[in-house]
Every structure is written in structure tokens, then in C-alpha cells.
C-alpha atoms as a PDB file:
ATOM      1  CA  UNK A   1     105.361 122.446 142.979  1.00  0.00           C
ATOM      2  CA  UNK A   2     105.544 118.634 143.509  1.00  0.00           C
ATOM      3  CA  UNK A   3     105.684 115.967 141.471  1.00  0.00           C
ATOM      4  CA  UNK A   4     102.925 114.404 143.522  1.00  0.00           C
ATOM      5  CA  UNK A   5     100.502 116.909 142.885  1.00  0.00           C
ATOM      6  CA  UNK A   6     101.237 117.189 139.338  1.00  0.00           C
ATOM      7  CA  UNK A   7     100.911 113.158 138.830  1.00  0.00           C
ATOM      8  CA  UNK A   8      97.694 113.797 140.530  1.00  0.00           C
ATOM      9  CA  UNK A   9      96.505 115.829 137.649  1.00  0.00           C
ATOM     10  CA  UNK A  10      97.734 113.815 135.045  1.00  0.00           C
ATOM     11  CA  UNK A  11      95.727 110.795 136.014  1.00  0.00           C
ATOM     12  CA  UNK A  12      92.460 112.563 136.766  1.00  0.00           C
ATOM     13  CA  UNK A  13      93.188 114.614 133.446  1.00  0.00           C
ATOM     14  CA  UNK A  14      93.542 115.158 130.003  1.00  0.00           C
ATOM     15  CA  UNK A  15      95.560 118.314 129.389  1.00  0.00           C
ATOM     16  CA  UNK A  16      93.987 119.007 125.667  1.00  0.00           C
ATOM     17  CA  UNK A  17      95.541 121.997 123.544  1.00  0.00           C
ATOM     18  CA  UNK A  18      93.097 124.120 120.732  1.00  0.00           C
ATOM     19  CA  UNK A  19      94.592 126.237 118.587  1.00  0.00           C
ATOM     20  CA  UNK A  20      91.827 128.160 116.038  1.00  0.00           C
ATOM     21  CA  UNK A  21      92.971 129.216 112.935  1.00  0.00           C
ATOM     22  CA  UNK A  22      90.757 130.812 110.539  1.00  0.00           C
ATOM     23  CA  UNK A  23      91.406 131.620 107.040  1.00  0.00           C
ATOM     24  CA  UNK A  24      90.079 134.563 106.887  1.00  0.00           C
ATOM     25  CA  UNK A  25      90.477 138.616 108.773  1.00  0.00           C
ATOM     26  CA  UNK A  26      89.228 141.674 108.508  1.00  0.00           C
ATOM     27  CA  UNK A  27      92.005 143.890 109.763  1.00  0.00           C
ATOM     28  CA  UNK A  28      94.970 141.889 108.156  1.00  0.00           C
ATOM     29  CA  UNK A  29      94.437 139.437 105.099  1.00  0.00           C
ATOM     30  CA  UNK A  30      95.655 135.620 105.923  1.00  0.00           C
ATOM     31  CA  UNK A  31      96.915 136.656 109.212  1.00  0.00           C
ATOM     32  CA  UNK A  32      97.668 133.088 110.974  1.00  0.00           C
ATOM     33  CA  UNK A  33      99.715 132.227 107.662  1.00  0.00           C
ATOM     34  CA  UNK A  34     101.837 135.413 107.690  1.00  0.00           C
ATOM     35  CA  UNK A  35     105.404 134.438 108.270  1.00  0.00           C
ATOM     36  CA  UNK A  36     108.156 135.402 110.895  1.00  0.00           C
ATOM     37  CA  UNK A  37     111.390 133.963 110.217  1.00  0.00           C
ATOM     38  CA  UNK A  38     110.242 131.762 108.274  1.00  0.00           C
ATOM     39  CA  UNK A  39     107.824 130.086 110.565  1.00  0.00           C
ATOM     40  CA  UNK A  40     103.804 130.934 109.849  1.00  0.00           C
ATOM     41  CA  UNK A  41     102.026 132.376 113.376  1.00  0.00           C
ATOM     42  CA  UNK A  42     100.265 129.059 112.938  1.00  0.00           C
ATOM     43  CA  UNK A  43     103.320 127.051 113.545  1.00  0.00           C
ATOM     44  CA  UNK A  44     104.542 129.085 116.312  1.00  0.00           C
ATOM     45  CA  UNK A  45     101.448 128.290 118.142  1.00  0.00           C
ATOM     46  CA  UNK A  46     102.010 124.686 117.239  1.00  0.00           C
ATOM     47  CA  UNK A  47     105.738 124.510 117.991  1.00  0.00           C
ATOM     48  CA  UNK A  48     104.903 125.725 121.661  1.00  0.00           C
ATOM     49  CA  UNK A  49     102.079 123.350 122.090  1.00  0.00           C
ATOM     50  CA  UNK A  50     104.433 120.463 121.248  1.00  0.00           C
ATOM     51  CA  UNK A  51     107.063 121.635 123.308  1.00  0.00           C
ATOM     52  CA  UNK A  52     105.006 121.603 126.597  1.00  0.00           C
ATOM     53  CA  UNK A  53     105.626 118.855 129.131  1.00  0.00           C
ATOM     54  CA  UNK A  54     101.762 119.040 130.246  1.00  0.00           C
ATOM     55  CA  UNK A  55      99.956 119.102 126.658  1.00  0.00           C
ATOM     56  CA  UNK A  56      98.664 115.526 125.960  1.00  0.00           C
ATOM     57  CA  UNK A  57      96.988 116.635 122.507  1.00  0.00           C
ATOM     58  CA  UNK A  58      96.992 119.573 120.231  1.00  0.00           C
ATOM     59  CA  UNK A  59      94.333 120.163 118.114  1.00  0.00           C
ATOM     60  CA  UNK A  60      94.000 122.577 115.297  1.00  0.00           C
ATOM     61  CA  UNK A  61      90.773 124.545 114.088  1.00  0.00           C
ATOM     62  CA  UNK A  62      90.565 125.786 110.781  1.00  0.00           C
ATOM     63  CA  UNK A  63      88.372 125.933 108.016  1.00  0.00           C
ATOM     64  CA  UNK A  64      91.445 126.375 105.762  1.00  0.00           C
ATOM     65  CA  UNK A  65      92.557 123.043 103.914  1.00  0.00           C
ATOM     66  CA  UNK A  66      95.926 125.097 103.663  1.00  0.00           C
ATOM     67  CA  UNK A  67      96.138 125.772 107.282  1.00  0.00           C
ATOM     68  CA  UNK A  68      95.136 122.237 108.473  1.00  0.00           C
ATOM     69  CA  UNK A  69      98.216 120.909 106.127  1.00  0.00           C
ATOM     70  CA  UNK A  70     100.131 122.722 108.479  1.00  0.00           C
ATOM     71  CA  UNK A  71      99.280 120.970 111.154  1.00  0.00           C
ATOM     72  CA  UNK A  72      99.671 117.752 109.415  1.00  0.00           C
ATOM     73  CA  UNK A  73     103.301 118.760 108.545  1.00  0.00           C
ATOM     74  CA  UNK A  74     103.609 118.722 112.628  1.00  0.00           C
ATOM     75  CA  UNK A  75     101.796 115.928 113.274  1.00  0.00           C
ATOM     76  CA  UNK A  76      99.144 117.306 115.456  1.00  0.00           C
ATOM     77  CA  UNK A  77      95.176 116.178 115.303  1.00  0.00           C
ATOM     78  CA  UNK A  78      93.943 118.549 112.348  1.00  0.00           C
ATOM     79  CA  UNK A  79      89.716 119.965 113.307  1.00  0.00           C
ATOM     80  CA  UNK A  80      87.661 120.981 109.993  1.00  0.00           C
ATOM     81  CA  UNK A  81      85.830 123.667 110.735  1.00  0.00           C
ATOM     82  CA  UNK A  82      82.090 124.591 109.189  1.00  0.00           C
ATOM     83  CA  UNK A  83      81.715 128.707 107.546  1.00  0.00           C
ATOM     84  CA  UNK A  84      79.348 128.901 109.804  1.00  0.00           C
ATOM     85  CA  UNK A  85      82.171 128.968 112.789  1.00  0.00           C
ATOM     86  CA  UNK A  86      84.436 130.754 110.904  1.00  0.00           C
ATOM     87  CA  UNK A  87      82.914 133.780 110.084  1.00  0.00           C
ATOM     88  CA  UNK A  88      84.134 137.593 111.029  1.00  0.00           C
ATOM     89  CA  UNK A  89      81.490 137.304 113.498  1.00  0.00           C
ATOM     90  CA  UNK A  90      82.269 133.866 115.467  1.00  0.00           C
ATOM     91  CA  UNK A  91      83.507 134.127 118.763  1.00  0.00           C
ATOM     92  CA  UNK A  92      86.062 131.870 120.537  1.00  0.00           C
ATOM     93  CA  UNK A  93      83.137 130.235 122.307  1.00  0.00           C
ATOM     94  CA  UNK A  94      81.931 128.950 119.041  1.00  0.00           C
ATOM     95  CA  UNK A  95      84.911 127.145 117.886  1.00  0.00           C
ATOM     96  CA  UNK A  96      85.630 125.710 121.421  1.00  0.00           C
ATOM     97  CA  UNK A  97      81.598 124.642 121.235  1.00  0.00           C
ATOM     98  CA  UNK A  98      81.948 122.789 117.933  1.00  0.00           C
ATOM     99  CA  UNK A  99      85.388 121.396 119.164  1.00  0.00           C
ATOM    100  CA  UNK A 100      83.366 119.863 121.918  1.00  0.00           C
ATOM    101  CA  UNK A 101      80.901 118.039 120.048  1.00  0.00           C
ATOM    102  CA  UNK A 102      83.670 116.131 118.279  1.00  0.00           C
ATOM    103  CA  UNK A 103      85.366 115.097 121.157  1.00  0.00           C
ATOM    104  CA  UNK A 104      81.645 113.801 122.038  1.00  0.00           C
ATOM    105  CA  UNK A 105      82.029 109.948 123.580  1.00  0.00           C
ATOM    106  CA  UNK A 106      85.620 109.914 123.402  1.00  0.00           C
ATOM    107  CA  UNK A 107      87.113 111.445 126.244  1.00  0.00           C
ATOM    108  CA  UNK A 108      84.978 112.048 129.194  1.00  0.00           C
ATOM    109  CA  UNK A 109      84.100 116.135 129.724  1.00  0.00           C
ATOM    110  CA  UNK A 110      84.937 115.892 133.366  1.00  0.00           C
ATOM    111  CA  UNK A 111      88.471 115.094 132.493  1.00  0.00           C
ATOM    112  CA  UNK A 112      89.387 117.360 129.976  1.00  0.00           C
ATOM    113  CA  UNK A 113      90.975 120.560 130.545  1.00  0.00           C
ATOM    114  CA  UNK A 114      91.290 123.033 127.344  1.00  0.00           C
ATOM    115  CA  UNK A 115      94.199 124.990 126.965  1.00  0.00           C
ATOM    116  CA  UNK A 116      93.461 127.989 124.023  1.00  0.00           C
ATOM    117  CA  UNK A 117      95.854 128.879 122.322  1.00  0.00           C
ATOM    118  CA  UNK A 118      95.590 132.071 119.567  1.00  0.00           C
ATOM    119  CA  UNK A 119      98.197 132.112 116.960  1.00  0.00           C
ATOM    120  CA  UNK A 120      98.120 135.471 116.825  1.00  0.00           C
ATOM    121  CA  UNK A 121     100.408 135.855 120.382  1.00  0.00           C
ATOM    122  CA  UNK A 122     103.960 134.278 118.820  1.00  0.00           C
ATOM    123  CA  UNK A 123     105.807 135.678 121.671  1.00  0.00           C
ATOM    124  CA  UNK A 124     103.769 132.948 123.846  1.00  0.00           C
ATOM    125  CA  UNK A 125     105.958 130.237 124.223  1.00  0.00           C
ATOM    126  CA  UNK A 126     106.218 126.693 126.020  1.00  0.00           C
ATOM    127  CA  UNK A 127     107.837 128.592 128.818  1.00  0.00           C
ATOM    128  CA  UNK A 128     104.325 130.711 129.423  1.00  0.00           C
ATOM    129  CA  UNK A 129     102.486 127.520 128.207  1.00  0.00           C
ATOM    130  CA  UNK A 130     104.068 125.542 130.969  1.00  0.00           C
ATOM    131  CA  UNK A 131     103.886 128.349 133.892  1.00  0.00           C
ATOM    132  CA  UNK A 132     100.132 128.918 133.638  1.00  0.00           C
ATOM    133  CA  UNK A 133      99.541 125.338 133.685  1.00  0.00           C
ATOM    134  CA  UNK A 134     101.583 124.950 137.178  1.00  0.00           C
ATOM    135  CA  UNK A 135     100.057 127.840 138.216  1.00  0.00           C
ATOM    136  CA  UNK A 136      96.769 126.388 137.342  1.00  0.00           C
ATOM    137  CA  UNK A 137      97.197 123.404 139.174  1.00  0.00           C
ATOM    138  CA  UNK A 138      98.763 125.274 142.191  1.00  0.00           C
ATOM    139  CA  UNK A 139      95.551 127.308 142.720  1.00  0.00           C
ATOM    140  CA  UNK A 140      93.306 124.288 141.950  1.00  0.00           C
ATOM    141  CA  UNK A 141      91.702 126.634 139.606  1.00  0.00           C
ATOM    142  CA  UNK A 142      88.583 125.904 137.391  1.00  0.00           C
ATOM    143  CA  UNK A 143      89.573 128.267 134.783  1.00  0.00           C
ATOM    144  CA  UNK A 144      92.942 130.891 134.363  1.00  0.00           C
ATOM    145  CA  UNK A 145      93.492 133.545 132.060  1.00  0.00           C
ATOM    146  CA  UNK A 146      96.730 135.380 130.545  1.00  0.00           C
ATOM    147  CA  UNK A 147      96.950 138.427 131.332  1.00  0.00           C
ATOM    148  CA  UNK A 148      98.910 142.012 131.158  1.00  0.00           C
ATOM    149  CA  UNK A 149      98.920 145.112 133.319  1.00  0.00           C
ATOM    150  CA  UNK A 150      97.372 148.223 131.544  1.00  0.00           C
ATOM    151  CA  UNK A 151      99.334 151.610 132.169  1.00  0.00           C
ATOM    152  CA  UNK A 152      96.385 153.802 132.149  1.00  0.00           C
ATOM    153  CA  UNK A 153      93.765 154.287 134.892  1.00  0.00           C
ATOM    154  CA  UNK A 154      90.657 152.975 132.760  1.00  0.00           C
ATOM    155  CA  UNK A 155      88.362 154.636 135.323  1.00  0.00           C
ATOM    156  CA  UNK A 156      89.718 158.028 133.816  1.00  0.00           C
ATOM    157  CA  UNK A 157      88.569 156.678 130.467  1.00  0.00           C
ATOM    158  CA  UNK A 158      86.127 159.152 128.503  1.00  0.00           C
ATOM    159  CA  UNK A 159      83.880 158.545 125.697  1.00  0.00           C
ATOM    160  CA  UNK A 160      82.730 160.896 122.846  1.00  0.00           C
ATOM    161  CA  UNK A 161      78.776 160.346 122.481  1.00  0.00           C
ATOM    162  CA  UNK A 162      76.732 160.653 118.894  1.00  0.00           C
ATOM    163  CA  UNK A 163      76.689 163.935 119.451  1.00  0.00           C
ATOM    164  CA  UNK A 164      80.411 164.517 119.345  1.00  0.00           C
ATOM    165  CA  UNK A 165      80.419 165.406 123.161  1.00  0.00           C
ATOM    166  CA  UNK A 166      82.681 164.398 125.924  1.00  0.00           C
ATOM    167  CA  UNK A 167      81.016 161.810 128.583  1.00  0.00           C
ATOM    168  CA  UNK A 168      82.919 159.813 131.389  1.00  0.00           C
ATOM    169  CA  UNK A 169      82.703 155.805 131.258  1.00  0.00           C
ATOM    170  CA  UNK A 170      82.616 155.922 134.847  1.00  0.00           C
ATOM    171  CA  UNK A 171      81.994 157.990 137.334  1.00  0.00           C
ATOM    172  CA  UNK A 172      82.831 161.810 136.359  1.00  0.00           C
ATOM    173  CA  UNK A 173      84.501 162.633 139.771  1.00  0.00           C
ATOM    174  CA  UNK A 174      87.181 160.068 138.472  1.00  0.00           C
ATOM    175  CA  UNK A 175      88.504 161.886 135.506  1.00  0.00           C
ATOM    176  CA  UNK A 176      90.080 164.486 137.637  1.00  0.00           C
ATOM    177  CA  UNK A 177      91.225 161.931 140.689  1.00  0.00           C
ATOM    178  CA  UNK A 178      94.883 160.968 141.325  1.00  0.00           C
ATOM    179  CA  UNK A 179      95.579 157.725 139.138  1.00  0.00           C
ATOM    180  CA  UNK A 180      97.613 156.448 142.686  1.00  0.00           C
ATOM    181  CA  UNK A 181      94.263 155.937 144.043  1.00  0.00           C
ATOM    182  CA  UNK A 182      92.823 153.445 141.763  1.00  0.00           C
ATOM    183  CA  UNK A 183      94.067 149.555 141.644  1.00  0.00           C
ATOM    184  CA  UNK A 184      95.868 148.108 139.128  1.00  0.00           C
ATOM    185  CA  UNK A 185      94.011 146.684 136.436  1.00  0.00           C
ATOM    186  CA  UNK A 186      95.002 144.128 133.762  1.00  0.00           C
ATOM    187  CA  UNK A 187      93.413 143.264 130.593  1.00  0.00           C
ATOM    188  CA  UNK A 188      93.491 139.269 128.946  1.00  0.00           C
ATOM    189  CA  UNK A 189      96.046 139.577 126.073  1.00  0.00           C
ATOM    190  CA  UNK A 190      94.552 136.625 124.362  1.00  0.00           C
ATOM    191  CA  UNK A 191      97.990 134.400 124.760  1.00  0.00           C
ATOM    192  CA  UNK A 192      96.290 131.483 126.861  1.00  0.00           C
ATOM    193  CA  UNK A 193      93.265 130.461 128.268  1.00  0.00           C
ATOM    194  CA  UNK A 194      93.085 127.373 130.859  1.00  0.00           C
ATOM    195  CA  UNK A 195      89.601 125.808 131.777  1.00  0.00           C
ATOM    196  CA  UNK A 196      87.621 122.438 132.002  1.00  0.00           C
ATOM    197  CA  UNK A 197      85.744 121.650 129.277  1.00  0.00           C
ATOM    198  CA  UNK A 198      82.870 120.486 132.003  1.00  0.00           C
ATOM    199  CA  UNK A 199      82.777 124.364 132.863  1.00  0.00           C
ATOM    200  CA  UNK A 200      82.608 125.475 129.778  1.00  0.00           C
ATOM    201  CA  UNK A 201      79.677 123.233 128.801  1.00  0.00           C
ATOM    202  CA  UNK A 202      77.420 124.433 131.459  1.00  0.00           C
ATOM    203  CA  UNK A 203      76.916 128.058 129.765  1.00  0.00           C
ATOM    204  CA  UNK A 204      78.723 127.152 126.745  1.00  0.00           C
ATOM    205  CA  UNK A 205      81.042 130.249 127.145  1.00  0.00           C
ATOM    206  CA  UNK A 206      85.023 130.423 128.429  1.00  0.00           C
ATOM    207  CA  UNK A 207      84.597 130.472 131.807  1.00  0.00           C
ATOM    208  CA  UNK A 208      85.868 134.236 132.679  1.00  0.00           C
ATOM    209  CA  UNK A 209      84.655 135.349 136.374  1.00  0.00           C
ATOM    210  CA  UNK A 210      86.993 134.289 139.329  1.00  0.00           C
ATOM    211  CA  UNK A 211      89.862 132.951 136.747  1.00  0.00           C
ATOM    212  CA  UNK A 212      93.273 132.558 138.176  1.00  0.00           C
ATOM    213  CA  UNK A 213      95.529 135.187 136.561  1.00  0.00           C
ATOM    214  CA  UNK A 214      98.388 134.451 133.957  1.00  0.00           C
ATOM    215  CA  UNK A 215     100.664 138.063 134.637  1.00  0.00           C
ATOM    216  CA  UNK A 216     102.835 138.120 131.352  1.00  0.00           C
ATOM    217  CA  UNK A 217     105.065 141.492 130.471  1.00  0.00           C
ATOM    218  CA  UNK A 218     103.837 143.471 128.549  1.00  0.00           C
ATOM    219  CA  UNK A 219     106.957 142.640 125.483  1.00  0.00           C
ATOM    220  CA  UNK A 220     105.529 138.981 125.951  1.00  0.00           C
ATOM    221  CA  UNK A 221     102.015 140.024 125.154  1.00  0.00           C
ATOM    222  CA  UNK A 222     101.653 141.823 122.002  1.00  0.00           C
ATOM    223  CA  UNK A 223      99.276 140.307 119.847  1.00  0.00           C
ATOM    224  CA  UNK A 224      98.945 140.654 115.954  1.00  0.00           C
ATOM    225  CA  UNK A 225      95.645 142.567 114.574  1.00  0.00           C
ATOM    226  CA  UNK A 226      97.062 144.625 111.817  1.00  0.00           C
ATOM    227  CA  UNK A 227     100.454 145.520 109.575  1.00  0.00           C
ATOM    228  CA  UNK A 228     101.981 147.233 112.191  1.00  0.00           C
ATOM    229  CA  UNK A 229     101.814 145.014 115.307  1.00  0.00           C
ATOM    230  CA  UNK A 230     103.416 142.471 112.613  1.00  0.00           C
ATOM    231  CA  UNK A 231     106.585 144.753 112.231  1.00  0.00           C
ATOM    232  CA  UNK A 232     106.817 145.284 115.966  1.00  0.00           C
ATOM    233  CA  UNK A 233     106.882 141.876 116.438  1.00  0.00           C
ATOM    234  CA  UNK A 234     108.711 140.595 113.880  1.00  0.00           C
ATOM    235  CA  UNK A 235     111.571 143.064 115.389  1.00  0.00           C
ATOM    236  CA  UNK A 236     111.494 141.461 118.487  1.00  0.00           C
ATOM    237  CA  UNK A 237     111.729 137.853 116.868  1.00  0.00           C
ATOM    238  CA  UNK A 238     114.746 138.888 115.409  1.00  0.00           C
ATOM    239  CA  UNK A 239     116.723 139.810 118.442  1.00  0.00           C
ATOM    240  CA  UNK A 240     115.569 136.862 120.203  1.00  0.00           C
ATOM    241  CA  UNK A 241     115.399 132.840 119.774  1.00  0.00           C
ATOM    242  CA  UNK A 242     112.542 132.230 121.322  1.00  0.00           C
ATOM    243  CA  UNK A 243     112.475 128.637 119.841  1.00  0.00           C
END
């Protein structure tokens, strides 16, 4: 890509990294503080933020005083965050809502562009970081989202209904089809989300339909939900320096 076009972006924009980081989860206790060599999740999310060439700012989320010292150990702008948006029940498009309102009459919406970061995909790095955001500009895309290819036809998925009976998501005729004759399909792996904060605003939700996708391998996007995606991972920290 040229320089040109980059330099372009860079004075109509504000490339703006937020990275949430709640205290609290169900499925793993203090999960964005567990450590990998030595390094919290929350720091590897940081680390790759500061390593970008196109992040201006990195922000951190948290309604953790512990957390948020973490980010002041890096230097990076630090974002208290209310219960209320911190709950087992808030949604990404809650914290990204109350991160808007602070930014309120500093920055002009139209000229920020929001790149999410969750700490819980440490095998994201600047690398990815970097990629999607050339890719981003490339495509002169409004919004972009990381993805990964899924192995499995999900149009051969089946469900088991309240009465402990077999049903078909989809169509039934597609159970027993050839998976060769379906498209691939990808699912977001939560690693990076790209979009304009002016988008976002309008419905005051990620903008999702007609993204630009991020393809990352699958060994790039394993993300951390329980004890056991923690092992894998930490594994695959080990053999590799990916900072």
C-alpha cells in the first residue's frame, strides 16, 4: 500500500485503541489478570497496542483499580468503568458506548476510528494489529472484523429441542448434503474489531453487516474462556516469542 494513502488517513484520522478489561468472569475467575510468561493477558493486549505503527492512543476499560494500574505501569490512558458496564451481562457495545461519552468534545466522532481489542486473544499481536489496519484502509472500509475459517459445515448443524428430540437449524435436506457444496464460512474470533466511532453512534452497536474480513489461522485465534484454552495457549507461548 502507499505511503500516500496511508498519510491520507492519518490526517483525516485518529486511529484510537480500546482494550476492556473487566474484573470479573463467569467461566474463569480474574481471567484478564491470569499470567503467561509472566506477562498478564492484559498486558499482552497492551504490549501489541503500543507496538503498532497506526495506534495513536490506547485506552484501557476496567472497573478494576488493579487492572487500570496496569495500564498505568505502561503508560497508556487508563478508562474507569461504572458496575453497571461491567456486569456478566454487558456487552461490548456497552463499554465502547460509555467509552464514547468520555471522549465527548474532545476529539471529533467523524475522525475517530476504534480499534477493539479483547485481552483474552494473546496470540493477537502488532503484526495482526497492523495488517487489519492496512487492510482496512485498502478496502476503504467503514468497519472490519477478525476472523477464522470454521471446519464444519454449520448448515449440517442440529439442535436437540425441550423435548430431547433431534431438529435441524436449517433446512433438513442439508444434514444429509455433501459438505463440498456449501461455502466456506468463518466465524469473528474476537481478536480485533476496526470501525468509526461515527458508525457506531448511529445504532450504538459494532457495526457488523458488510465488514471487511480480518482471515487469521486458526493457531492465531484461540481465545481464552476457561482453564483449558489457558493451557493450550500457554503451550503455544512457550514455543514461540511472539513479543
Amino acid at each position: 500500500m502507499s505511503d500516500k494513502k496511508i498519510n491520507f488517513y492519518f490526517k483525516k484520522y485518529v486511529f484510537i485503541s480500546l482494550i476492556p478489561a473487566r474484573v470479573g468472569s463467569v467461566s474463569l475467575r480474574n481471567k484478564n489478570l491470569k499470567k503467561i510468561k509472566n506477562k498478564s493477558l492484559v498486558e499482552y493486549a497492551i504490549i501489541a497496542s503500543k507496538k503498532s505503527k497506526f495506534i495513536n492512543k490506547t485506552f484501557l476499560s476496567s472497573d478494576s483499580e488493579k487492572i487500570l494500574k496496569i495500564g498505568k505501569k505502561y503508560d497508556i490512558l487508563q478508562v474507569k468503568r461504572p458496575k453497571k458496564f461491567a456486569s456478566n451481562s454487558s456487552v461490548a457495545n456497552d463499554v465502547v458506548n460509555h467509552f464514547s461519552k468520555l471522549l465527548k468534545n474532545q476529539i471529533n466522532d467523524k475522525k475517530i476510528i476504534i480499534i477493539y481489542l479483547q485481552p483474552t486473544s494473546p496470540l493477537r499481536t502488532y503484526f495482526h494489529i497492523n495488517k487489519a489496519i492496512e487492510l482496512f484502509i485498502k478496502k476503504k472500509s467503514k468497519s472490519l472484523i477478525s476472523v477464522t475459517k470454521i471446519k464444519f459445515s454449520i448448515y449440517k448443524s442440529l439442535m436437540i429441542n425441550k423435548y430431547g428430540l433431534i431438529k435441524s437449524i436449517f433446512n433438513e435436506n442439508l444434514v444429509t448434503s455433501n459438505r463440498q457444496d456449501f461455502n466456506e464460512v468463518y466465524r469473528p474470533n474476537g481478536a480485533i474489531y476496526i470501525f468509526k466511532l461515527s458508525d457506531f453512534l448511529k445504532k450504538k452497536k459494532i457495526p457488523i453487516k458488510n465488514s471487511t474480513p480480518f482471515i487469521m489461522k486458526e493457531d492465531e485465534s484461540l481465545e481464552i474462556d476457561n482453564l483449558l484454552d489457558l493451557k493450550i495457549i500457554k503451550k503455544k507461548l512457550k514455543k514461540k516469542n511472539f513479543y
